[in-house]
Protein backbone atom coordinates (compact mmCIF):
# COMPACT_ATOMS: atom_id res chain seq x y z
CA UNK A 1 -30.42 -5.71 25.95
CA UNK A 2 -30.33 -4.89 29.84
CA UNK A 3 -29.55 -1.34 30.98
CA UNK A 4 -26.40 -2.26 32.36
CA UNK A 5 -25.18 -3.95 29.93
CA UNK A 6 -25.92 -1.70 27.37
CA UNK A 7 -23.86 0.82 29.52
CA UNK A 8 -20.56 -1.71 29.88
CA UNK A 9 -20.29 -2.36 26.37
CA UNK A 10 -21.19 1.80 25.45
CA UNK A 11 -18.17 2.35 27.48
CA UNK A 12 -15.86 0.14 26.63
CA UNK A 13 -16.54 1.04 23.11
CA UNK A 14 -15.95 4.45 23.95
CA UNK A 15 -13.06 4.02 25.84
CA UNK A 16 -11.24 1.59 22.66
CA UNK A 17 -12.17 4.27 19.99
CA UNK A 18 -10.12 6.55 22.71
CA UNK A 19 -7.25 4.74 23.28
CA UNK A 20 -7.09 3.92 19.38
CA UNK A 21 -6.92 7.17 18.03
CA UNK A 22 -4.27 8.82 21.29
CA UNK A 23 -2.16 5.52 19.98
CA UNK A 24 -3.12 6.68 16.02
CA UNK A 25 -2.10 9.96 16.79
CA UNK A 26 0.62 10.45 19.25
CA UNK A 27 1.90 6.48 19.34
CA UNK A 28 1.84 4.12 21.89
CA UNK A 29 4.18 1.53 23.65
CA UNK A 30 2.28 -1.79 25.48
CA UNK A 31 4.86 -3.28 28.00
CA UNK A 32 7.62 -1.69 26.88
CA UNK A 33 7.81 -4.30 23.93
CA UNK A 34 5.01 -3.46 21.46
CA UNK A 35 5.07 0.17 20.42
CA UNK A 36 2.10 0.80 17.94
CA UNK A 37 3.51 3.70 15.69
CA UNK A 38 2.22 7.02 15.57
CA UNK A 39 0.14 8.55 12.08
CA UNK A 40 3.46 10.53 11.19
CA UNK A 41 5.39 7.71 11.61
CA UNK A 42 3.71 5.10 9.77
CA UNK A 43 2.32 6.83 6.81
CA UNK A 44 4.98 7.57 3.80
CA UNK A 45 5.07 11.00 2.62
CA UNK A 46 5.47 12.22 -0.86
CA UNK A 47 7.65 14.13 -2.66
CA UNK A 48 5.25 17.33 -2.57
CA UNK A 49 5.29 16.67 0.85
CA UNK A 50 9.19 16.13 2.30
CA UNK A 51 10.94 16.70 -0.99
CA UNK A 52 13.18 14.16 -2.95
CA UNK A 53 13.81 13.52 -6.67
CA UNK A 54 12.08 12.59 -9.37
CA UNK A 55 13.41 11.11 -12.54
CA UNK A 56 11.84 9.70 -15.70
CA UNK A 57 13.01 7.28 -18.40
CA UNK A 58 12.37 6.36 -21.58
CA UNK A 59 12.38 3.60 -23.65
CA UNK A 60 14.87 4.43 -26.79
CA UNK A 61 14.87 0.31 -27.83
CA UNK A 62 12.91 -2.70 -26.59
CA UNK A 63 15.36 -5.09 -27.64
CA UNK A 64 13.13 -7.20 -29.16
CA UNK A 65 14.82 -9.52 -31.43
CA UNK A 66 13.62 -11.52 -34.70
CA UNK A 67 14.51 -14.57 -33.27
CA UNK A 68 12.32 -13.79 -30.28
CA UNK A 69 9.48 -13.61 -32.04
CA UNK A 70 9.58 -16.17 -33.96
CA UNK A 71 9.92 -18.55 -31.38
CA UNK A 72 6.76 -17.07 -29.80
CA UNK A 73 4.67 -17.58 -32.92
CA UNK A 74 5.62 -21.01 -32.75
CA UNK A 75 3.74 -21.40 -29.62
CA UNK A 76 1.03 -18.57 -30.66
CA UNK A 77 0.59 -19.32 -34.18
CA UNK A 78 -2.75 -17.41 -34.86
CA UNK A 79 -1.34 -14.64 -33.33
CA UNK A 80 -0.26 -11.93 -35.28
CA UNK A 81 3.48 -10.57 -35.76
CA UNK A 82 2.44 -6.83 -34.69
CA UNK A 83 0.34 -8.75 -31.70
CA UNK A 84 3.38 -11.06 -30.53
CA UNK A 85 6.39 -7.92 -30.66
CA UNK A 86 3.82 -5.70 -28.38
CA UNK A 87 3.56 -8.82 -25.80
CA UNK A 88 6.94 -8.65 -25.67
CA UNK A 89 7.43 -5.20 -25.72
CA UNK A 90 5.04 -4.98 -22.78
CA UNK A 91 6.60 -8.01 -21.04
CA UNK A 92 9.85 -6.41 -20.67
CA UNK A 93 8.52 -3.00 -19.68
CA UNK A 94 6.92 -4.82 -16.82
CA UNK A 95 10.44 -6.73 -16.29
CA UNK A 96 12.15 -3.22 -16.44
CA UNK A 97 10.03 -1.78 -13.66
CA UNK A 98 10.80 -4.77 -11.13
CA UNK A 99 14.22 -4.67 -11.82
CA UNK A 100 14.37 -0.73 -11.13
CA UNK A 101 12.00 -1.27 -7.69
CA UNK A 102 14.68 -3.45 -6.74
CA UNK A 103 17.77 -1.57 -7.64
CA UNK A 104 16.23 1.66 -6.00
CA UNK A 105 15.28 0.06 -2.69
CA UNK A 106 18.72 -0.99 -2.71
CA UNK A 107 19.16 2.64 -1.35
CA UNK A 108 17.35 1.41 1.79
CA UNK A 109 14.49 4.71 1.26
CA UNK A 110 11.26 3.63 2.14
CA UNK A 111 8.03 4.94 -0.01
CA UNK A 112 10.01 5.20 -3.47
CA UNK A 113 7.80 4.77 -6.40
CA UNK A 114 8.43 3.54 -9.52
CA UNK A 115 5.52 3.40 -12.06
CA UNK A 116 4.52 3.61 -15.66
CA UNK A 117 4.04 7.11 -16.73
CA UNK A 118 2.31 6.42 -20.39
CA UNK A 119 3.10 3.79 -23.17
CA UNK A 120 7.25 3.80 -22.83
CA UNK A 121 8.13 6.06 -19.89
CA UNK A 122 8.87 5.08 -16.61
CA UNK A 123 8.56 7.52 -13.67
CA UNK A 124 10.91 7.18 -9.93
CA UNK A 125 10.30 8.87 -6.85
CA UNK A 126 12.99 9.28 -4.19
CA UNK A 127 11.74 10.98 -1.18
CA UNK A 128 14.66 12.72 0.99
CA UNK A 129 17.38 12.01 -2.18
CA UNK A 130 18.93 14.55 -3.42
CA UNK A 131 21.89 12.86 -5.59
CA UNK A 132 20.12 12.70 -8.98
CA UNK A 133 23.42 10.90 -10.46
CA UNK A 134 23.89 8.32 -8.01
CA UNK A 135 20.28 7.55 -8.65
CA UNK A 136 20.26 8.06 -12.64
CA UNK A 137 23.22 5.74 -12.15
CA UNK A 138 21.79 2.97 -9.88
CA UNK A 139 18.63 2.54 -12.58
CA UNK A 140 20.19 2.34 -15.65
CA UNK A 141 23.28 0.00 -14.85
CA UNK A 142 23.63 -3.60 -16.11
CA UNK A 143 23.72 -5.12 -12.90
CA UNK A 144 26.80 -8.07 -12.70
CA UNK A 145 26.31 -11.04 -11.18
CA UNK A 146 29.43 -13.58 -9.42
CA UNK A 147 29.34 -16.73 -8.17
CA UNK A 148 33.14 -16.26 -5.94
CA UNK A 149 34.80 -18.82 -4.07
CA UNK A 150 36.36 -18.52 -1.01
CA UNK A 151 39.69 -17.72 -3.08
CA UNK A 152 38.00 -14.64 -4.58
CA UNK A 153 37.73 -16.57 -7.82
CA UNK A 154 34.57 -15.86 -9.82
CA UNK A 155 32.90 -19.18 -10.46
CA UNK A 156 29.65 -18.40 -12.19
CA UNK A 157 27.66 -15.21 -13.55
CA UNK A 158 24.50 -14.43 -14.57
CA UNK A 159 24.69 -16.01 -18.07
CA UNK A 160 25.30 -19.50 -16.21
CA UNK A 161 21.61 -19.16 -14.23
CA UNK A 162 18.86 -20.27 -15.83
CA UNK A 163 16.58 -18.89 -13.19
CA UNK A 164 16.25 -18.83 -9.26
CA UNK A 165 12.87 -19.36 -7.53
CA UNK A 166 11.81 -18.76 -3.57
CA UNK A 167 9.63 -21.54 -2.11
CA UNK A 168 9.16 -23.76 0.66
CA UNK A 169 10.99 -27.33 1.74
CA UNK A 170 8.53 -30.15 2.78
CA UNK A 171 8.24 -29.19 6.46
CA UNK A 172 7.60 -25.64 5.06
CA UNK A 173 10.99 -23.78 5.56
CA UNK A 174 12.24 -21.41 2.96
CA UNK A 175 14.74 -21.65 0.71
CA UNK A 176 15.58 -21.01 -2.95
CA UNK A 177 16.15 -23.36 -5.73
CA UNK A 178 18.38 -22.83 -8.94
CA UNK A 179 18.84 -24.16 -12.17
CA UNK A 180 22.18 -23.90 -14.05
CA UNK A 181 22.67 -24.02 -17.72
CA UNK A 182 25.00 -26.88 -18.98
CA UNK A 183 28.04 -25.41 -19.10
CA UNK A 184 27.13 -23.54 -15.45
CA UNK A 185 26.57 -27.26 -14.25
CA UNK A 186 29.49 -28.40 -15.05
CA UNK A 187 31.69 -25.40 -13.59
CA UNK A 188 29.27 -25.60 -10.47
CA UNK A 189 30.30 -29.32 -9.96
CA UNK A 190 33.71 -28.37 -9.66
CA UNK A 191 33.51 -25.46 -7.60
CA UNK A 192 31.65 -27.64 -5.04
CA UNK A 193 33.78 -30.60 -5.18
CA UNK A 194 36.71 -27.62 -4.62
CA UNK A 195 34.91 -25.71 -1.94
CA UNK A 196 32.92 -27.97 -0.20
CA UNK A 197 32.09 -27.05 3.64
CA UNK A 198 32.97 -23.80 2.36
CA UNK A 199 31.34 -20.53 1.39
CA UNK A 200 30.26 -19.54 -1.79
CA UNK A 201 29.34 -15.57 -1.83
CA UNK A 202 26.68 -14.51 -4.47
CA UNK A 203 27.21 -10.81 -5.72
CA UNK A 204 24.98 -8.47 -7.64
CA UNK A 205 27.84 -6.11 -9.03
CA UNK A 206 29.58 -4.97 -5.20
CA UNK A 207 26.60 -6.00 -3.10
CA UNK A 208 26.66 -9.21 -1.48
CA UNK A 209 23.37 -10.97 -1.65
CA UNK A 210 24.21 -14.25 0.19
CA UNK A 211 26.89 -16.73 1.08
CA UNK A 212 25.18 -19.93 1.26
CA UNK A 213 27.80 -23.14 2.74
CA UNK A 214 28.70 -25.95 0.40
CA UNK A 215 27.12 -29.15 2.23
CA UNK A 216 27.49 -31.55 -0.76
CA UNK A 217 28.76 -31.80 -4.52
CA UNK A 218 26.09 -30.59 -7.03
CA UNK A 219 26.64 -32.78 -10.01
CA UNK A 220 22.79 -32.20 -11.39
CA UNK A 221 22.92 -28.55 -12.28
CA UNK A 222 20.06 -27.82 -9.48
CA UNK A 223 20.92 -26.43 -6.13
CA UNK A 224 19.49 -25.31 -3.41
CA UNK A 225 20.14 -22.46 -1.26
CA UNK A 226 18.50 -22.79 2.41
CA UNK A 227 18.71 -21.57 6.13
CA UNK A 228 16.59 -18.78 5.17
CA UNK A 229 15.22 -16.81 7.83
CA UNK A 230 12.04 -15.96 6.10
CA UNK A 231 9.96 -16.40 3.14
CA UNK A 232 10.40 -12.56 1.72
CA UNK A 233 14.35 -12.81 2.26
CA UNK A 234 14.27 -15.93 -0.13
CA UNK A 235 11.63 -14.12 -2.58
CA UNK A 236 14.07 -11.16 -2.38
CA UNK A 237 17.28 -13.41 -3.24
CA UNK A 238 15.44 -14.96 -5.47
CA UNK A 239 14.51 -11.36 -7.30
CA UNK A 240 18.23 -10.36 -7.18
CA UNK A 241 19.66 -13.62 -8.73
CA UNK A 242 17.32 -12.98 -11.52
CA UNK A 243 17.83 -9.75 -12.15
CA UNK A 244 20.77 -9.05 -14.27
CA UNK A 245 20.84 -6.63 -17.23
CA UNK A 246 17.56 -4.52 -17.91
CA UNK A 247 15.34 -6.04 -20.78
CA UNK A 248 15.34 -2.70 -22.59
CA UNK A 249 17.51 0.29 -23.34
CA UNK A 250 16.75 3.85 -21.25
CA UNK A 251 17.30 7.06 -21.33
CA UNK A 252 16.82 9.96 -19.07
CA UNK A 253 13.93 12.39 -20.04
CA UNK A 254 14.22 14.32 -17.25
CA UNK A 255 15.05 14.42 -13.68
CA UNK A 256 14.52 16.80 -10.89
CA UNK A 257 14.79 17.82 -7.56
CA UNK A 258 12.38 19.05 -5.08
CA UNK A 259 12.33 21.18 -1.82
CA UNK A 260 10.64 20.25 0.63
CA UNK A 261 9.84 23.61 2.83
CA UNK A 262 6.76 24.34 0.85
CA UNK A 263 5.27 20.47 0.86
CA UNK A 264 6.34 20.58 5.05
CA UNK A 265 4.23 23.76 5.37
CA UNK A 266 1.71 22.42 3.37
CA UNK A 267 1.29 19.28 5.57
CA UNK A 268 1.49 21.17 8.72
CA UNK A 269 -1.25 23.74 7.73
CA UNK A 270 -3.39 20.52 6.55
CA UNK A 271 -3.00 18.51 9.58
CA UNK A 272 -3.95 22.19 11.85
CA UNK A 273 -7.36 22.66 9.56
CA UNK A 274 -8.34 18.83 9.12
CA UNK A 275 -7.87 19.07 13.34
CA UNK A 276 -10.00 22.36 13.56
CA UNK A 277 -12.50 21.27 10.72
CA UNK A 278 -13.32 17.94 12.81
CA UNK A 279 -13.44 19.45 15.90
CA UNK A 280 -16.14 22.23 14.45
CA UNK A 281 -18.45 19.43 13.23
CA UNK A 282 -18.19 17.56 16.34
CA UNK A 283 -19.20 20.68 17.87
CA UNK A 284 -22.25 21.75 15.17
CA UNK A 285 -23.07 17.99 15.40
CA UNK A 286 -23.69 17.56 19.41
CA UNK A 287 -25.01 21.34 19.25
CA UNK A 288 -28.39 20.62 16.80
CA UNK A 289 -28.74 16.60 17.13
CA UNK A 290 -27.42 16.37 21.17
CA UNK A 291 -26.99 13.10 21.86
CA UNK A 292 -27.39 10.94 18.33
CA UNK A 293 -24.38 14.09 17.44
CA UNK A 294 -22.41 12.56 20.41
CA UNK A 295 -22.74 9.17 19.21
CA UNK A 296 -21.95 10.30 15.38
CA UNK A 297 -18.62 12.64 17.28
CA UNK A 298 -17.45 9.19 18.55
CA UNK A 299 -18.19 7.73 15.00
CA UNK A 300 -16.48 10.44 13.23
CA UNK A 301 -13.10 10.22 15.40
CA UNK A 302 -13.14 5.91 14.78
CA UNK A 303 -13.67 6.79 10.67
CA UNK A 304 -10.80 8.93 11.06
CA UNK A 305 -8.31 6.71 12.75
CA UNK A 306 -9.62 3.65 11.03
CA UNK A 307 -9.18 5.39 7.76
CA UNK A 308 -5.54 6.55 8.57
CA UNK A 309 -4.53 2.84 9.51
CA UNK A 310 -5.80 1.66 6.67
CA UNK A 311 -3.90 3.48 4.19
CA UNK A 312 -0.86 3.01 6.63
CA UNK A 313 -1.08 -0.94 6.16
CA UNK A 314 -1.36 -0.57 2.44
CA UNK A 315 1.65 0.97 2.05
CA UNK A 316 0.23 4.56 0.38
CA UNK A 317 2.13 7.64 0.58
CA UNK A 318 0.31 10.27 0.96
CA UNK A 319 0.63 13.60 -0.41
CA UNK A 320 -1.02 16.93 -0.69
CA UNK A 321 -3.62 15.52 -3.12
CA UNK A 322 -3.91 12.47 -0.65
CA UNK A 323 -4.85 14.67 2.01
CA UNK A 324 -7.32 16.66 -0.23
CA UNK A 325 -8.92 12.88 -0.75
CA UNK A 326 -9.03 12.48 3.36
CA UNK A 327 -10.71 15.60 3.76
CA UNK A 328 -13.09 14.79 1.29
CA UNK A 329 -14.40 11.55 3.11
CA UNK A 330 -14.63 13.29 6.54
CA UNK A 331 -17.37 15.11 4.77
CA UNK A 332 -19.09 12.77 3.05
CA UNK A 333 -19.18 10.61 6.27
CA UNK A 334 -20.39 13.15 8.22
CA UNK A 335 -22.95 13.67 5.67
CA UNK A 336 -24.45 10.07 5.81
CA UNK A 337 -25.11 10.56 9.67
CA UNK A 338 -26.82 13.77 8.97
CA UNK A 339 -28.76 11.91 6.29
CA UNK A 340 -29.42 9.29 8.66
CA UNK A 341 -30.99 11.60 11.82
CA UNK A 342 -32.77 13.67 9.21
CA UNK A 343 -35.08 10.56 8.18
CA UNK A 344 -35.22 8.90 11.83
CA UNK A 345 -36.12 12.94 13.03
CA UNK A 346 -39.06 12.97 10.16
CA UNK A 347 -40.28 9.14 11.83
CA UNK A 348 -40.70 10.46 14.92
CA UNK A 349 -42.00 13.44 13.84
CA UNK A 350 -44.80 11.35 11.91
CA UNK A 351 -45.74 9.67 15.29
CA UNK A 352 -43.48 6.28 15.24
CA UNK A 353 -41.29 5.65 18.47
CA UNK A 354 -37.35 6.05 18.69
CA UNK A 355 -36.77 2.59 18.52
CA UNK A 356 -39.10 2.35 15.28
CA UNK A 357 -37.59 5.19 14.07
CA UNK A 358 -33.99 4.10 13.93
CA UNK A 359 -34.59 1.15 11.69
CA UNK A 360 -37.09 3.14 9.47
CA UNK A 361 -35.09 5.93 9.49
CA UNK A 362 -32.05 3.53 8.29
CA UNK A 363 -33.88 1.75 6.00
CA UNK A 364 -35.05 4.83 4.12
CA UNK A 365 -31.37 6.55 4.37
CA UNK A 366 -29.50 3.86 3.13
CA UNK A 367 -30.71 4.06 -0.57
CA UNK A 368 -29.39 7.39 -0.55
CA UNK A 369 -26.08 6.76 1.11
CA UNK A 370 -25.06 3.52 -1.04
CA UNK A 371 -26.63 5.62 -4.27
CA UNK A 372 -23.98 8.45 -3.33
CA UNK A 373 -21.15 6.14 -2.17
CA UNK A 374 -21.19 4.06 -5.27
CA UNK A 375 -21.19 6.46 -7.74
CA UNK A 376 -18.15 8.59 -6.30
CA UNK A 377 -16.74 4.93 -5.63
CA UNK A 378 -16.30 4.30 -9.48
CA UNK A 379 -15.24 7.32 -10.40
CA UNK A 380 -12.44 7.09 -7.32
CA UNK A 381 -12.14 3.56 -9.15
CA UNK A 382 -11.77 5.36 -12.37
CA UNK A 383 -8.94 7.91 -11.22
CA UNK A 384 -6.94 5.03 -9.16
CA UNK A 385 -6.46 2.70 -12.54
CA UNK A 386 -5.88 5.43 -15.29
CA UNK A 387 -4.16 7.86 -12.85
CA UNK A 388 -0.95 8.29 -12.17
CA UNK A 389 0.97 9.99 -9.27
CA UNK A 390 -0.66 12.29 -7.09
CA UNK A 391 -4.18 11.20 -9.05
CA UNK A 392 -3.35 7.89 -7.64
CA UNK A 393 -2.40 8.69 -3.97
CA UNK A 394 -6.27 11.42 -4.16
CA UNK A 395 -7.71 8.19 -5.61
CA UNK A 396 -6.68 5.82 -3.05
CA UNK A 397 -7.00 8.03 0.19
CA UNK A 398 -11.23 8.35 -1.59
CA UNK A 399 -11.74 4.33 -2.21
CA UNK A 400 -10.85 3.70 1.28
CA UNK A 401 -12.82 6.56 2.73
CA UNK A 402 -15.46 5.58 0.86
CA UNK A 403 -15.41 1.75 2.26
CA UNK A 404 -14.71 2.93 5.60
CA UNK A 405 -17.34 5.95 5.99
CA UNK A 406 -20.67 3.50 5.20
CA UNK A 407 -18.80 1.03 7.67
CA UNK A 408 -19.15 3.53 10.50
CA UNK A 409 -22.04 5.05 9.55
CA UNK A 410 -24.07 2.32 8.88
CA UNK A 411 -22.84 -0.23 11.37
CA UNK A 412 -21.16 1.33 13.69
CA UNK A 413 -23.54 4.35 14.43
CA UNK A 414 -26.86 2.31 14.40
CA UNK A 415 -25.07 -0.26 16.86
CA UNK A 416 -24.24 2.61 19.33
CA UNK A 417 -27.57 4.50 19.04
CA UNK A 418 -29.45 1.13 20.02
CA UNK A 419 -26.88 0.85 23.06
CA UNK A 420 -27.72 4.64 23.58
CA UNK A 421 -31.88 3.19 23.40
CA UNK A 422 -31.13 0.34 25.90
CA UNK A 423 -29.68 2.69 28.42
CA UNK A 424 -32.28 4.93 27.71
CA UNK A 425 -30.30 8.04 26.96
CA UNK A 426 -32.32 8.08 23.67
CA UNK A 427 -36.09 6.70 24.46
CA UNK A 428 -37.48 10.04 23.95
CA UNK A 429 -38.26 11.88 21.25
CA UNK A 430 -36.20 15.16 22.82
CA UNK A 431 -33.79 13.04 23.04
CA UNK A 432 -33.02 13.16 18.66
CA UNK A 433 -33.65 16.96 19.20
CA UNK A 434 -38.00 16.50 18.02
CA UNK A 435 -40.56 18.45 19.90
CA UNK A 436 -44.45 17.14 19.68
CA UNK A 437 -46.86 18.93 19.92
C-alpha cells in the first residue's frame, strides 16, 4: 500500500473510532432527525443498580389433569406416565412465564425480567416500581377476554378462541388469523351479520387490545384481523388473544423492594474508575511500546464502545456484576496486545524486520490468545446457561467481551499496525520500542 494512502485510510479510521465512541458516550443527533442514543440511555439498568422490586412465585399446582395425559400417551405411547406429566408440567411453566412477560410489560417499564429461578419458581424484576401489590396483582390474575359490540354487548370470550396466530397476507402485509370453536362460530356469524361496517373491540380484562372493522359476515368460524401496522403489533395481538388464564396456580414466596441510592453510587463510582483505569493503560501502553501502544490506545477505546453497543442491541441490563464482567474484558484485551508486541519485540530482537515481525509475531501470539479466550469463553458459557440473575447479566457482559476483544486485537490492531508500516511510522525497529546492538 502507497504512503498516502496508508495515511487517508489511518485517519479516517481514527477519526470513525472518534466520532463513535463521543456518539457512544455523550449521544449524538445527524440532521436533526437521527439521534444515536447515548451509553446511559440505551443500556437497561438493574435493580442493584436504579432500584425496583423483585417478586418470586411459586408453583403450589400444575394443573395437570388425568385426562391430559392420557390424551398425550395416545400420541406418545412408549412414553412413560411420570415422562408425559413432567412435559406437561414443564410446558406450562414455560406458558406461565410468557404470559407474565406480557402482563408485566403491560406496565410499559422497559428491562423487566422474568425468569426461572429453579425447578417451580419464577423470579420478576421491576426496575423503578415500587407498588409490590399492583404488581403481585397484575401476575397472578386470570386475565378476561371480550369480544364487545358496538352496543357494549360482550359477544365472545376466551373460551370461544381456539387460538390466534400473527403472519403475513400474500403481498406480505400483517395481519392475524383466528379460529373459533363451534359454538364461537356460530355467535361470531351473528355478531357480524349484526355489526357489519362496524367495530368490534377486543379486551384483555379493561385493556383494549384492538378494534378491528367488520368488512364481511364470517360464517366459517375463521377470521381475520388486518390493517396492521407491523409484524410485532400482530405477534403482540396475537400473544394477548391467547393469553387468558395462567396454566398453573402461584403463589407469592416473597417480594421485595429495593433502593436505589446505593446501586446509583455504585454505578457512578464504576463508570469514574473504568474511565481512570482506561485512561492509565492508554497511558502505560504509549509510555513502554510508543507507537504500536498508540495504535493498541485507539484499539482499546473501539473494544470499548463496540462492546457497549453490543450489549445495548441485545437487550442486557446491566448491573453491578455486569460491570464487574466489562471490566474484566478491558483487561484481558489489553492483555492480548501486550501478548502480541511481546512476541513481534522478541522477532525483531532475533534479527527479522518489522514487517516480518508482525506476522511472526501474530502467528506465534495467537495460540496463546485463542488458548486463553476459549477456555474463559466456556466457562462464561457455563455461568450464562446455569446462572441466573446477576450470574447471567456477569456472564453475558464476558461472552461478548470475549468475542469482541480477539476481534480488535487480532484484526483490527494488525490492520492498523501494517497502515502504521506503509506510512512508515513503524519501519524501524525503535519504532516497537527494540534497541540493536
Amino acid at each position: 500500500m502507497k504512503k498516502g494512502k496508508g495515511t487517508l485510510i489511518f485517519l479516517i479510521i481514527v477519526l470513525f473510532v472518534g466520532i463513535f465512541s463521543f456518539a457512544t458516550f455523550n449521544g449524538l443527533t445527524v440532521f436533526n432527525t437521527y439521534k444515536f442514543k447515548s451509553m446511559d440511555e440505551s443500556i437497561g439498568k438493574g435493580l442493584d443498580l436504579v432500584g425496583g422490586i423483585s417478586v418470586v412465585e411459586t408453583v403450589q399446582d400444575y394443573n395437570v389433569s388425568d385426562e391430559e395425559v392420557q390424551k398425550y400417551k395416545e400420541s406418545n405411547p412408549n412414553e412413560s406416565v411420570a415422562t408425559i406429566r413432567r412435559t406437561l408440567e414443564e410446558s406450562a411453566m414455560a406458558r406461565t412465564k410468557e404470559l407474565i412477560e406480557m402482563r408485566v410489560n403491560k406496565l410499559g417499564i422497559s428491562e423487566t425480567v422474568v425468569a426461572r429461578d429453579g425447578e417451580d419458581r419464577i423470579r420478576i424484576e421491576i426496575p423503578g416500581v415500587y407498588d409490590s401489590e399492583e404488581v403481585i396483582n397484575l401476575v397472578g390474575k386470570t386475565g378476561q377476554l371480550k369480544f364487545v359490540g358496538p352496543d357494549g354487548e360482550t359477544i365472545l370470550t376466551g373460551e370461544d378462541v381456539e387460538r390466534a396466530v400473527a403472519r403475513r397476507d400474500e403481498i406480505g402485509r400483517p395481519l392475524v388469523s383466528l379460529n373459533l370453536n363451534k359454538e364461537g362460530a356460530v355467535k361470531f356469524e351473528e355478531a357480524t351479520k349484526k355489526f357489519l361496517n362496524q367495530q368490534i373491540i377486543i379486551y384483555l380484562d379493561e385493556d383494549e387490545i384492538v378494534s378491528p372493522t367488520v368488512s364481511a359476515v364470517i360464517t366459517s368460524g375463521d377470521a381475520v384481523i388486518n390493517n396492521i401496522e407491523s409484524e410485532q403489533r400482530a405477534s403482540s395481538i396475537a400473544n394477548l388473544i391467547n393469553s387468558g388464564a395462567l396454566p398453573v396456580t402461584l403463589k407469592v414466596e416473597s417480594y421485595n423492594t429495593v433502593g436505589a441510592t446505593l446501586g446509583a453510587n455504585a454505578y457512578s463510582l464504576s463508570k469514574t474508575a473504568g474511565m481512570i483505569g482506561i485512561l492509565i493503560i492508554m497511558v502505560f501502553m504509549i509510555i513502554y511500546y510508543r507507537i504500536p501502544g498508540i495504535i493498541s490506545s485507539i484499539a482499546l477505546l473501539l473494544f470499548v464502545v463496540l462492546d457497549m453497543n453490543i450489549f445495548a442491541s441485545l437487550g442486557g441490563v446491566l448491573t453491578l456484576a455486569g460491570i464487574a464482567g466489562l471490566l474484566l474484558t478491558i483487561g484481558m484485551a489489553v492483555d492480548a496486545n501486550v501478548l502480541i508486541f511481546e512476541r513481534i519485540k522478541e522477532e525483531i530482537k532475533l534479527g527479522k524486520s518489522p514487517r516480518t515481525a508482525l506476522d511472526a509475531g501474530y502467528s506465534r501470539a495467537l495460540i496463546s490468545i485463542v488458548d486463553a479466550n476459549v477456555t474463559t469463553l466456556i466457562a462464561a458459557l457455563i455461568l450464562y446457561f446455569i446462572g441466573t440473575g446477576a450470574v447471567k447479566g456477569f456472564a453475558l457482559t464476558l461472552l461478548i467481551g470475549i468475542a469482541v476483544s480477539m476481534l480488535t486485537a487480532l484484526v483490527f490492531t494488525k490492520y492498523m499496525l501494517k497502515l502504521g508500516m506503509s506510512m512508515g511510522i513503524l519501519k524501524k525497529p525503535g519504532h516497537f520500542g527494540v534497541k540493536r546492538g
